[in-house]
Protein backbone atom coordinates (compact mmCIF):
# COMPACT_ATOMS: atom_id res chain seq x y z
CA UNK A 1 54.21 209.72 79.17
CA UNK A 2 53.55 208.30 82.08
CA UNK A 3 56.77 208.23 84.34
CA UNK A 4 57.92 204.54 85.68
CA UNK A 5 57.88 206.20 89.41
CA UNK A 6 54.32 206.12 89.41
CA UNK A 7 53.75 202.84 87.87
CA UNK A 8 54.75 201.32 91.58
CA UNK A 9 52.38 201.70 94.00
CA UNK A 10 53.72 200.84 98.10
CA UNK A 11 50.80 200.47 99.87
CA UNK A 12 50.82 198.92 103.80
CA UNK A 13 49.28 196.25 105.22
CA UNK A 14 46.22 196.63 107.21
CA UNK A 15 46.85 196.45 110.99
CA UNK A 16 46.83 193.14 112.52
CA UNK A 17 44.39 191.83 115.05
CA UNK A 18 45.87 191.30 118.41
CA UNK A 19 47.22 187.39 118.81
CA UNK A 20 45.07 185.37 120.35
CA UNK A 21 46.24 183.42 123.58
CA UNK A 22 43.77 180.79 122.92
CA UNK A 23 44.03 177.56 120.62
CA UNK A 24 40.71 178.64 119.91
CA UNK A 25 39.76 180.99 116.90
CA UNK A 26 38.12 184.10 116.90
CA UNK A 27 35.41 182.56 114.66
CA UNK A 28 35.28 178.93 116.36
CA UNK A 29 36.99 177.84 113.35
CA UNK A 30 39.86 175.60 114.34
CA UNK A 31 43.01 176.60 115.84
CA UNK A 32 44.63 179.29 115.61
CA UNK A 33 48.14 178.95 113.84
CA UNK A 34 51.33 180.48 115.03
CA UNK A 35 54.70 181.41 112.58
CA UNK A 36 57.65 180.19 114.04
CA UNK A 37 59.60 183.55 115.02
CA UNK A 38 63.02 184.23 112.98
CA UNK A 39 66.03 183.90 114.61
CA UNK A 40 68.48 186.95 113.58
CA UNK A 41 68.92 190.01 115.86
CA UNK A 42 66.84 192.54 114.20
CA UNK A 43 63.08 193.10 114.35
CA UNK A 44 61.35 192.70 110.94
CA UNK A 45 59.44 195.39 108.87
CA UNK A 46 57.15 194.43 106.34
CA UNK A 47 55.70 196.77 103.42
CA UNK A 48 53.71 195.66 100.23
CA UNK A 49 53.98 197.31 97.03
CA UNK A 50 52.03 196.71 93.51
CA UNK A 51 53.32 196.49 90.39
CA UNK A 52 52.46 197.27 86.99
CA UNK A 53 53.97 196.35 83.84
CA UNK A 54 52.22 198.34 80.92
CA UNK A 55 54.76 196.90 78.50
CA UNK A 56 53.22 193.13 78.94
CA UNK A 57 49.80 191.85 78.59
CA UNK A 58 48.87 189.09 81.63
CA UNK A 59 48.75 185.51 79.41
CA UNK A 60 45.73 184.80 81.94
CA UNK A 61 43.16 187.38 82.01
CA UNK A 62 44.66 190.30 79.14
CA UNK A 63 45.33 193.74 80.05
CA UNK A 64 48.60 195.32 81.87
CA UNK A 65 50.04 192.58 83.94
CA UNK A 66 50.44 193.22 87.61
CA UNK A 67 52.12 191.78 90.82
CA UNK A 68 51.73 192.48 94.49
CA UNK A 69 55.23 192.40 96.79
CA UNK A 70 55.55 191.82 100.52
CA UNK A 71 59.17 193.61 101.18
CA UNK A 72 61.09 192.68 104.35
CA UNK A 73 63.25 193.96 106.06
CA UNK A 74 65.70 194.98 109.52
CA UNK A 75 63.70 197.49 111.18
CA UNK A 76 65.15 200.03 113.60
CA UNK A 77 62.45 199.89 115.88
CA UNK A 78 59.15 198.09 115.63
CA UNK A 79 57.76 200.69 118.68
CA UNK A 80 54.26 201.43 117.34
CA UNK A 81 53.62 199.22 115.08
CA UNK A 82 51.39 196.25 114.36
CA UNK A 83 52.14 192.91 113.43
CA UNK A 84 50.95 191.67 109.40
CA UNK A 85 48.43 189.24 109.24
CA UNK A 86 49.77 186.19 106.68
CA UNK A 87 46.94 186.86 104.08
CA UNK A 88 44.52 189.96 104.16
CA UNK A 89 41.31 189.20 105.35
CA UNK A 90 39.83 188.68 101.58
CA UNK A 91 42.80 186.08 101.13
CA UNK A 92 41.93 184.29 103.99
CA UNK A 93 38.39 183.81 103.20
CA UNK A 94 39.41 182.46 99.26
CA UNK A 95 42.36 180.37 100.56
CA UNK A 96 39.93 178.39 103.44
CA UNK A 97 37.60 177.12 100.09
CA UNK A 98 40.87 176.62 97.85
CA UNK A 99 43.42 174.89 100.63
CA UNK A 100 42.49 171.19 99.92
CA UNK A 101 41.94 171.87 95.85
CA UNK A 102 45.38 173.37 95.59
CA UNK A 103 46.96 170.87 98.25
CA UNK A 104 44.98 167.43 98.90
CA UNK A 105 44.97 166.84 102.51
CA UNK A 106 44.60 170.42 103.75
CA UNK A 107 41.57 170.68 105.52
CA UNK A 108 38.10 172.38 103.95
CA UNK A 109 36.09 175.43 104.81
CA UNK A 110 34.91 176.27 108.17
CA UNK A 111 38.00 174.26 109.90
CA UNK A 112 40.67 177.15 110.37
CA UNK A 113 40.99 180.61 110.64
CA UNK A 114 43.81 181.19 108.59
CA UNK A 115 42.62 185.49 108.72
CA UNK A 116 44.17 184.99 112.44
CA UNK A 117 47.46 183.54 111.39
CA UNK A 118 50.09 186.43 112.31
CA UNK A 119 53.66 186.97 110.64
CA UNK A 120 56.35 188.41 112.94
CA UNK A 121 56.64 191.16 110.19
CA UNK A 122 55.65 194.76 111.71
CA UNK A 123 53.71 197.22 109.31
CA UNK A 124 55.82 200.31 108.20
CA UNK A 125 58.35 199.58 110.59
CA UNK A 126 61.48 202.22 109.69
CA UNK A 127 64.21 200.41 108.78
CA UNK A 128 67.15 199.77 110.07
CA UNK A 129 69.93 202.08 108.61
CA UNK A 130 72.41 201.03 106.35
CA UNK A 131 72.42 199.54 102.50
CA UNK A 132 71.48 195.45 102.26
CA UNK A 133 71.87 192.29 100.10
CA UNK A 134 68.54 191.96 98.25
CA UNK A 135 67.18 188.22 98.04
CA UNK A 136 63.70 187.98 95.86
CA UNK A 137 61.72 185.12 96.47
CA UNK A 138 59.18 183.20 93.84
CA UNK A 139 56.64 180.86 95.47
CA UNK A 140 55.74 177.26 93.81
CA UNK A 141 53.33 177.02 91.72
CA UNK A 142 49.83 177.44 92.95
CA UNK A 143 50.63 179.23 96.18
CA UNK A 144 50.90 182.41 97.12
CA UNK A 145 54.19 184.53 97.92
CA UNK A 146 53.13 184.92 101.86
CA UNK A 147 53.66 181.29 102.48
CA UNK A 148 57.49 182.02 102.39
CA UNK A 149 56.92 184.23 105.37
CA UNK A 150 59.21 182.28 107.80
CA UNK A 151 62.09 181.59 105.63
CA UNK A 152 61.86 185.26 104.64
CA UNK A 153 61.13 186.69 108.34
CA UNK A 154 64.60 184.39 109.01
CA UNK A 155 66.51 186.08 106.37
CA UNK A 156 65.67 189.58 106.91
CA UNK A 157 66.43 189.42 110.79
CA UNK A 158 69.63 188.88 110.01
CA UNK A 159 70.13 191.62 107.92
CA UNK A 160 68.89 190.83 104.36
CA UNK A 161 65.82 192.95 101.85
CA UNK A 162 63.88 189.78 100.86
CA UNK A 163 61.21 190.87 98.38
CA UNK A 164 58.41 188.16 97.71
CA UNK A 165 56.69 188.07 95.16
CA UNK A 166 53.15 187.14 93.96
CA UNK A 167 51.93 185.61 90.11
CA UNK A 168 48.58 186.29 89.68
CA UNK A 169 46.83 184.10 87.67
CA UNK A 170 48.75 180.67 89.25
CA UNK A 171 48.97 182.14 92.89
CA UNK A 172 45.89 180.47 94.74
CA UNK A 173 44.32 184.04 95.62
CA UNK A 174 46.25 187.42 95.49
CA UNK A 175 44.88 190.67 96.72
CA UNK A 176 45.45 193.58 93.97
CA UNK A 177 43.87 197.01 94.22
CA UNK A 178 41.78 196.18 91.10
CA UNK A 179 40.50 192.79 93.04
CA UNK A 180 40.88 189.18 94.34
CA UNK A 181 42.62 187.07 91.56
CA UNK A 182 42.45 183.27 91.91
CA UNK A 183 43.95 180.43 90.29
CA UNK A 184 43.87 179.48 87.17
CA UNK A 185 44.97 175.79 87.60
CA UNK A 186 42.60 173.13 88.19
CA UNK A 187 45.05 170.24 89.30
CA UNK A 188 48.38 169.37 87.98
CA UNK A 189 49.37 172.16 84.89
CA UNK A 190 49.70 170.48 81.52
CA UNK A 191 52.84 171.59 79.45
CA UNK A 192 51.94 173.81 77.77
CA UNK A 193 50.61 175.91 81.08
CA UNK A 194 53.29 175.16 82.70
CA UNK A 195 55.18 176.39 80.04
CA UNK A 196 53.55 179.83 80.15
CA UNK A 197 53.35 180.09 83.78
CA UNK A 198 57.19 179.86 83.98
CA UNK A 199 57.72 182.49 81.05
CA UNK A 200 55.58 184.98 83.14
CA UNK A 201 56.94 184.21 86.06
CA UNK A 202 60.79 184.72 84.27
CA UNK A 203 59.26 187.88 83.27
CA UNK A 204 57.85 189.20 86.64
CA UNK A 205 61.34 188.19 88.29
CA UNK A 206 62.92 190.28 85.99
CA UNK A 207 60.40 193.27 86.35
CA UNK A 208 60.56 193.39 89.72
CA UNK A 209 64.72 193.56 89.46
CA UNK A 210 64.04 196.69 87.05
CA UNK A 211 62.23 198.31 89.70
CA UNK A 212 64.31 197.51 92.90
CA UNK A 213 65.84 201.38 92.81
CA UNK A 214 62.41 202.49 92.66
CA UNK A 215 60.47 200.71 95.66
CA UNK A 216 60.14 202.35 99.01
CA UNK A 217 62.82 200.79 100.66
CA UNK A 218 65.39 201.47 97.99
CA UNK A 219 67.81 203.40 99.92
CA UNK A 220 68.59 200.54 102.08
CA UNK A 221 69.09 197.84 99.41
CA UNK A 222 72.33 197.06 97.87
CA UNK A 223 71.84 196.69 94.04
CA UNK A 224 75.34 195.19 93.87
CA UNK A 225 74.61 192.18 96.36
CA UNK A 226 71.24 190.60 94.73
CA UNK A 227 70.07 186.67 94.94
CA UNK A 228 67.11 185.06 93.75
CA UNK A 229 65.31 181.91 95.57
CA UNK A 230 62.52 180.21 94.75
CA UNK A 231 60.72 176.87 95.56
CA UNK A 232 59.43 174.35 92.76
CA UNK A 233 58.05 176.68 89.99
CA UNK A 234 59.51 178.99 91.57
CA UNK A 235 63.32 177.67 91.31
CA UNK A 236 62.86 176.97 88.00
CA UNK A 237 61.79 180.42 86.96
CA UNK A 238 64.99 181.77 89.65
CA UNK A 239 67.61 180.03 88.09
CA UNK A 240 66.69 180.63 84.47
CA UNK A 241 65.74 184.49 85.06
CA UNK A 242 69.44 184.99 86.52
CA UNK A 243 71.30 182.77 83.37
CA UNK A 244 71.48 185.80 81.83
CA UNK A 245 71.26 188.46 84.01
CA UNK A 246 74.62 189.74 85.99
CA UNK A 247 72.90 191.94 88.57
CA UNK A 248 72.32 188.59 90.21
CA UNK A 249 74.98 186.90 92.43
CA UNK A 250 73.32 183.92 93.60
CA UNK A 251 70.26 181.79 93.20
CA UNK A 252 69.01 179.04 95.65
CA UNK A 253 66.72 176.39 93.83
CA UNK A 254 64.60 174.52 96.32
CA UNK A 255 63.36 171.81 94.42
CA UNK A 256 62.44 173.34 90.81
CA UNK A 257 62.50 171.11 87.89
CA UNK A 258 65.29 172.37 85.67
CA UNK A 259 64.41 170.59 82.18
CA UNK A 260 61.77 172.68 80.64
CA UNK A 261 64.15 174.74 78.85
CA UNK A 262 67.89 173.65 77.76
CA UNK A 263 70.12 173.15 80.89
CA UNK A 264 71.52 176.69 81.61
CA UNK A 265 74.95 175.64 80.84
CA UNK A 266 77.40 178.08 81.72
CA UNK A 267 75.52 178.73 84.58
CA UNK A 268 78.35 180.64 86.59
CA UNK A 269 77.07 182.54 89.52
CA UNK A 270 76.79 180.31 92.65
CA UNK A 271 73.87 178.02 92.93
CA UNK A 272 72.29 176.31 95.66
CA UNK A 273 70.28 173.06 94.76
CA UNK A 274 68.12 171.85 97.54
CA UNK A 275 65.85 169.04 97.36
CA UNK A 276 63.84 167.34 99.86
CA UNK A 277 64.62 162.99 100.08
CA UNK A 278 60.74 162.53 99.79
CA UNK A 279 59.50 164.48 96.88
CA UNK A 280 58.15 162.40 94.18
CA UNK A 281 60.00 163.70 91.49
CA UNK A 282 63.82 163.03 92.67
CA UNK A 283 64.49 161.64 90.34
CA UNK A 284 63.41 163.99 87.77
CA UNK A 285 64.69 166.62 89.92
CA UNK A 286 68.76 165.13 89.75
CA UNK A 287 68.12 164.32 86.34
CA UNK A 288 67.37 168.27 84.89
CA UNK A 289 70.01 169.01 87.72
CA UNK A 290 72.81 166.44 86.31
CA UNK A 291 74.99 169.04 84.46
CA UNK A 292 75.14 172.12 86.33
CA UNK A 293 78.01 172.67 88.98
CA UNK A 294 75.86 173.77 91.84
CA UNK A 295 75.74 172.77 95.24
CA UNK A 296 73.67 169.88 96.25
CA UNK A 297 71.89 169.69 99.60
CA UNK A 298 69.29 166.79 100.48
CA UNK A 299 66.61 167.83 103.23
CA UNK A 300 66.06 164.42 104.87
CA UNK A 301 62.69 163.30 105.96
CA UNK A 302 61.17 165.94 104.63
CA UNK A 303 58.74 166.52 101.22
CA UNK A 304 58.40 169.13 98.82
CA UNK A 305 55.73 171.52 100.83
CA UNK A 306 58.34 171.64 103.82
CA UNK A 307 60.25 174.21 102.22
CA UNK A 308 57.47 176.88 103.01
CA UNK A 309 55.46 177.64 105.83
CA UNK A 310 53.13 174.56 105.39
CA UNK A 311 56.19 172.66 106.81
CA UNK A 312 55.11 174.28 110.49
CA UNK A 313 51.66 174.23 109.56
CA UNK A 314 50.94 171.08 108.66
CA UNK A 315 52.46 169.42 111.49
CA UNK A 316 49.96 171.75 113.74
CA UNK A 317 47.15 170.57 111.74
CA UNK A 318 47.84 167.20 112.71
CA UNK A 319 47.92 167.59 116.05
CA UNK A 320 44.59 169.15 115.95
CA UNK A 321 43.27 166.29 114.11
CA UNK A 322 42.67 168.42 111.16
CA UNK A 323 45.86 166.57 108.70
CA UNK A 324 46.04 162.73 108.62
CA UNK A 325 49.36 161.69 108.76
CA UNK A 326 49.52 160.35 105.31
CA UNK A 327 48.77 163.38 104.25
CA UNK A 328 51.43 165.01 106.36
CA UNK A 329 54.23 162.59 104.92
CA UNK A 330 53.26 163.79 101.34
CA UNK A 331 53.38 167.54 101.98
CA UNK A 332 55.66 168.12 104.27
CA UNK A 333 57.16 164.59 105.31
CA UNK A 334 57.66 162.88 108.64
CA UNK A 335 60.64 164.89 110.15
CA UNK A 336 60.51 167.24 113.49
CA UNK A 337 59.44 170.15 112.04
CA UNK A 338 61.37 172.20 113.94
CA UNK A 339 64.52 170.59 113.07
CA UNK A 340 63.91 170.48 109.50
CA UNK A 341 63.11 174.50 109.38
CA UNK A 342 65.86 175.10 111.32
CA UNK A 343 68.16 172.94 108.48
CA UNK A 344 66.51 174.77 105.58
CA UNK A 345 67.19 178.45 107.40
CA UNK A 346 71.08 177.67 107.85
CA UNK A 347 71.04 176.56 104.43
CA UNK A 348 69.89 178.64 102.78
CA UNK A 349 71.02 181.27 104.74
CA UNK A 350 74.66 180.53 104.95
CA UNK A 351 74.59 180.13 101.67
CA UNK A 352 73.50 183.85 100.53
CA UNK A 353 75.83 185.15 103.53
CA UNK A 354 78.75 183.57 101.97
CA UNK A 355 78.04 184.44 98.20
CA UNK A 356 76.96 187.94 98.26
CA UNK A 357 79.04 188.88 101.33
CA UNK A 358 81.31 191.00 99.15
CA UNK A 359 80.27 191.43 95.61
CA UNK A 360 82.15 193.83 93.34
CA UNK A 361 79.92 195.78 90.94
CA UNK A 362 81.54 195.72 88.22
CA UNK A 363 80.23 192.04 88.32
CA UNK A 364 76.92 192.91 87.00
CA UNK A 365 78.21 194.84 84.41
């Protein structure tokens, strides 16, 4: 039988190219995009790992479902080491055709070099000593788990695991070892899609918590202090994967419909609700939202995109001409970007600090 050790892969990032001092790309494509750097103390090391699930067939292509992780973390020394490009080099070539399909307004091929965008993540870094609160991350639907880089750079400088995590199959483009997997969605998912994209995503969430003791960077998480965020699709499938599950202390929604299944009354652990005052469905939003006791936060001018990394990207793109403002307001909103990432870091920030600061164990018995 084949043992659940070697069912997880952890496999590095290829080095990253040097940055680039000009707002020129290598490839005359556009500018070249910068990541806002976090803010903690400690230097960040970044790992990816693939997943296998032999017990589950993928609902959008059949055979053993997989997933790809990016795992964060406080690094002891990033001497050595090279910084992680955003998306591998693969990614970056599918994402510059699918950018304006998956989000209107993004600009099309041949207009940025988003291979030369650079986290502040360093490959194989050795981490920092010491056992950590665990936060796992699902992206929105359509987009892919490295566009939570600077939320989760944030997070793990000051002193968290954050564990992102890819769904092949709605994920724009995802690198496996067995190939490039694209999107399945072709606009807006109807119910029933949506339907099955959150079950799968429930059941990767809850996969990839089986498996935390057995990924590389084990010894320096804290299974007893674990929280799950997510944005939009992602939210949704947090809070409901953690209704019934007591290894998790805390879940941050950012903007995730909560009316697809029956509102998780009894929902007990603390819960962050975060919505942006421009998104389009607000008031859906504080409708599924109405009965459950968590904490409400409003993001002001801001829309539903600025909770990732599009809402420092976008902004960019518009000063290069490349993003019309419209189409800034409806992805990311009108604010300062840098005030609005700064608001959605202390948020959600001080809200994992504060909730798994000191969990007892027997808590997730």
């Amino acid at each position: 039988m084949t043992s659940r050790r070697t069912l997880l892969k952890g496999t590095l990032f290829g080095s990253a190219a040097a940055l680039l001092p000009t707002a020129a790309s290598a490839s005359g494509g556009g500018p070249v995009l910068r990541l806002p750097a976090p803010t903690g103390p400690y230097p960040v090391g970044v790992r990816t790992v693939h997943l296998t699930d032999p017990a589950r067939t993928d609902p959008w292509v059949g055979g053993v479902r997989e997933l790809m992780l990016t795992v964060l973390y406080p690094a002891r020394s990033v001497r050595g080491s090279s910084r992680a490009p955003q998306l591998t080099p693969a990614e970056a070539r599918e994402f510059a055709g699918l950018a304006p399909h998956v989000h209107p307004g993004l600009p099309g091929p041949g207009t940025v070099d988003w291979g030369a965008v650079l986290t502040h993540g360093y490959v194989g870094a050795p981490p920092l000593p010491g056992r950590r609160p665990v936060l796992v991350y699902s992206p929105g639907g359509g987009d892919s788990r490295t566009l939570g880089t600077t939320l989760a750079e944030d997070l793990a400088s000051h002193g968290r695991v954050v564990v992102l995590v890819d769904h092949p199959g709605d994920a724009s483009q995802v690198e496996l070892p067995t190939g490039l997997r694209t999107t399945v969605l072709l606009g807006p998912p109807d119910p029933a899609t949506f339907r099955t994209m959150v079950d799968t995503r429930i059941a990767d969430l809850r996969l990839v918590l089986d498996r935390l003791g057995d990924l590389p960077l084990a010894r320096v998480m804290d299974s007893c202090r674990i929280g799950l965020y997510g944005h939009s699709a992602g939210g949704t499938a947090a809070v409901y994967a953690a209704h019934d599950d007591r290894r998790v202390g805390a879940v941050a929604n950012l903007e995730g419909y909560l009316d697809l299944y029956p509102t998780p009354v009894g929902f007990t652990r603390p819960l962050l609700l975060f919505r942006t005052d421009g998104f389009d469905g607000a008031a859906r939003i504080e409708s599924s939202w109405a009965a459950l006791p968590g904490r409400r936060v409003l993001l002001s001018d801001a829309n539903h995109w600025a909770f990732t990394d599009y809402g420092s990207l976008v902004p960019r793109l518009q000063t290069a001409g490349l993003v019309t403002a419209t189409a800034r307001a409806a992805l990311v909103g009108t604010g300062d970007p840098a005030l609005t990432l700064a608001e959605t870091r202390r948020r959600v920030g001080t809200f994992f600090a504060r909730h798994l600061l000191q969990r007892d164990c027997e808590a997730t018995a």
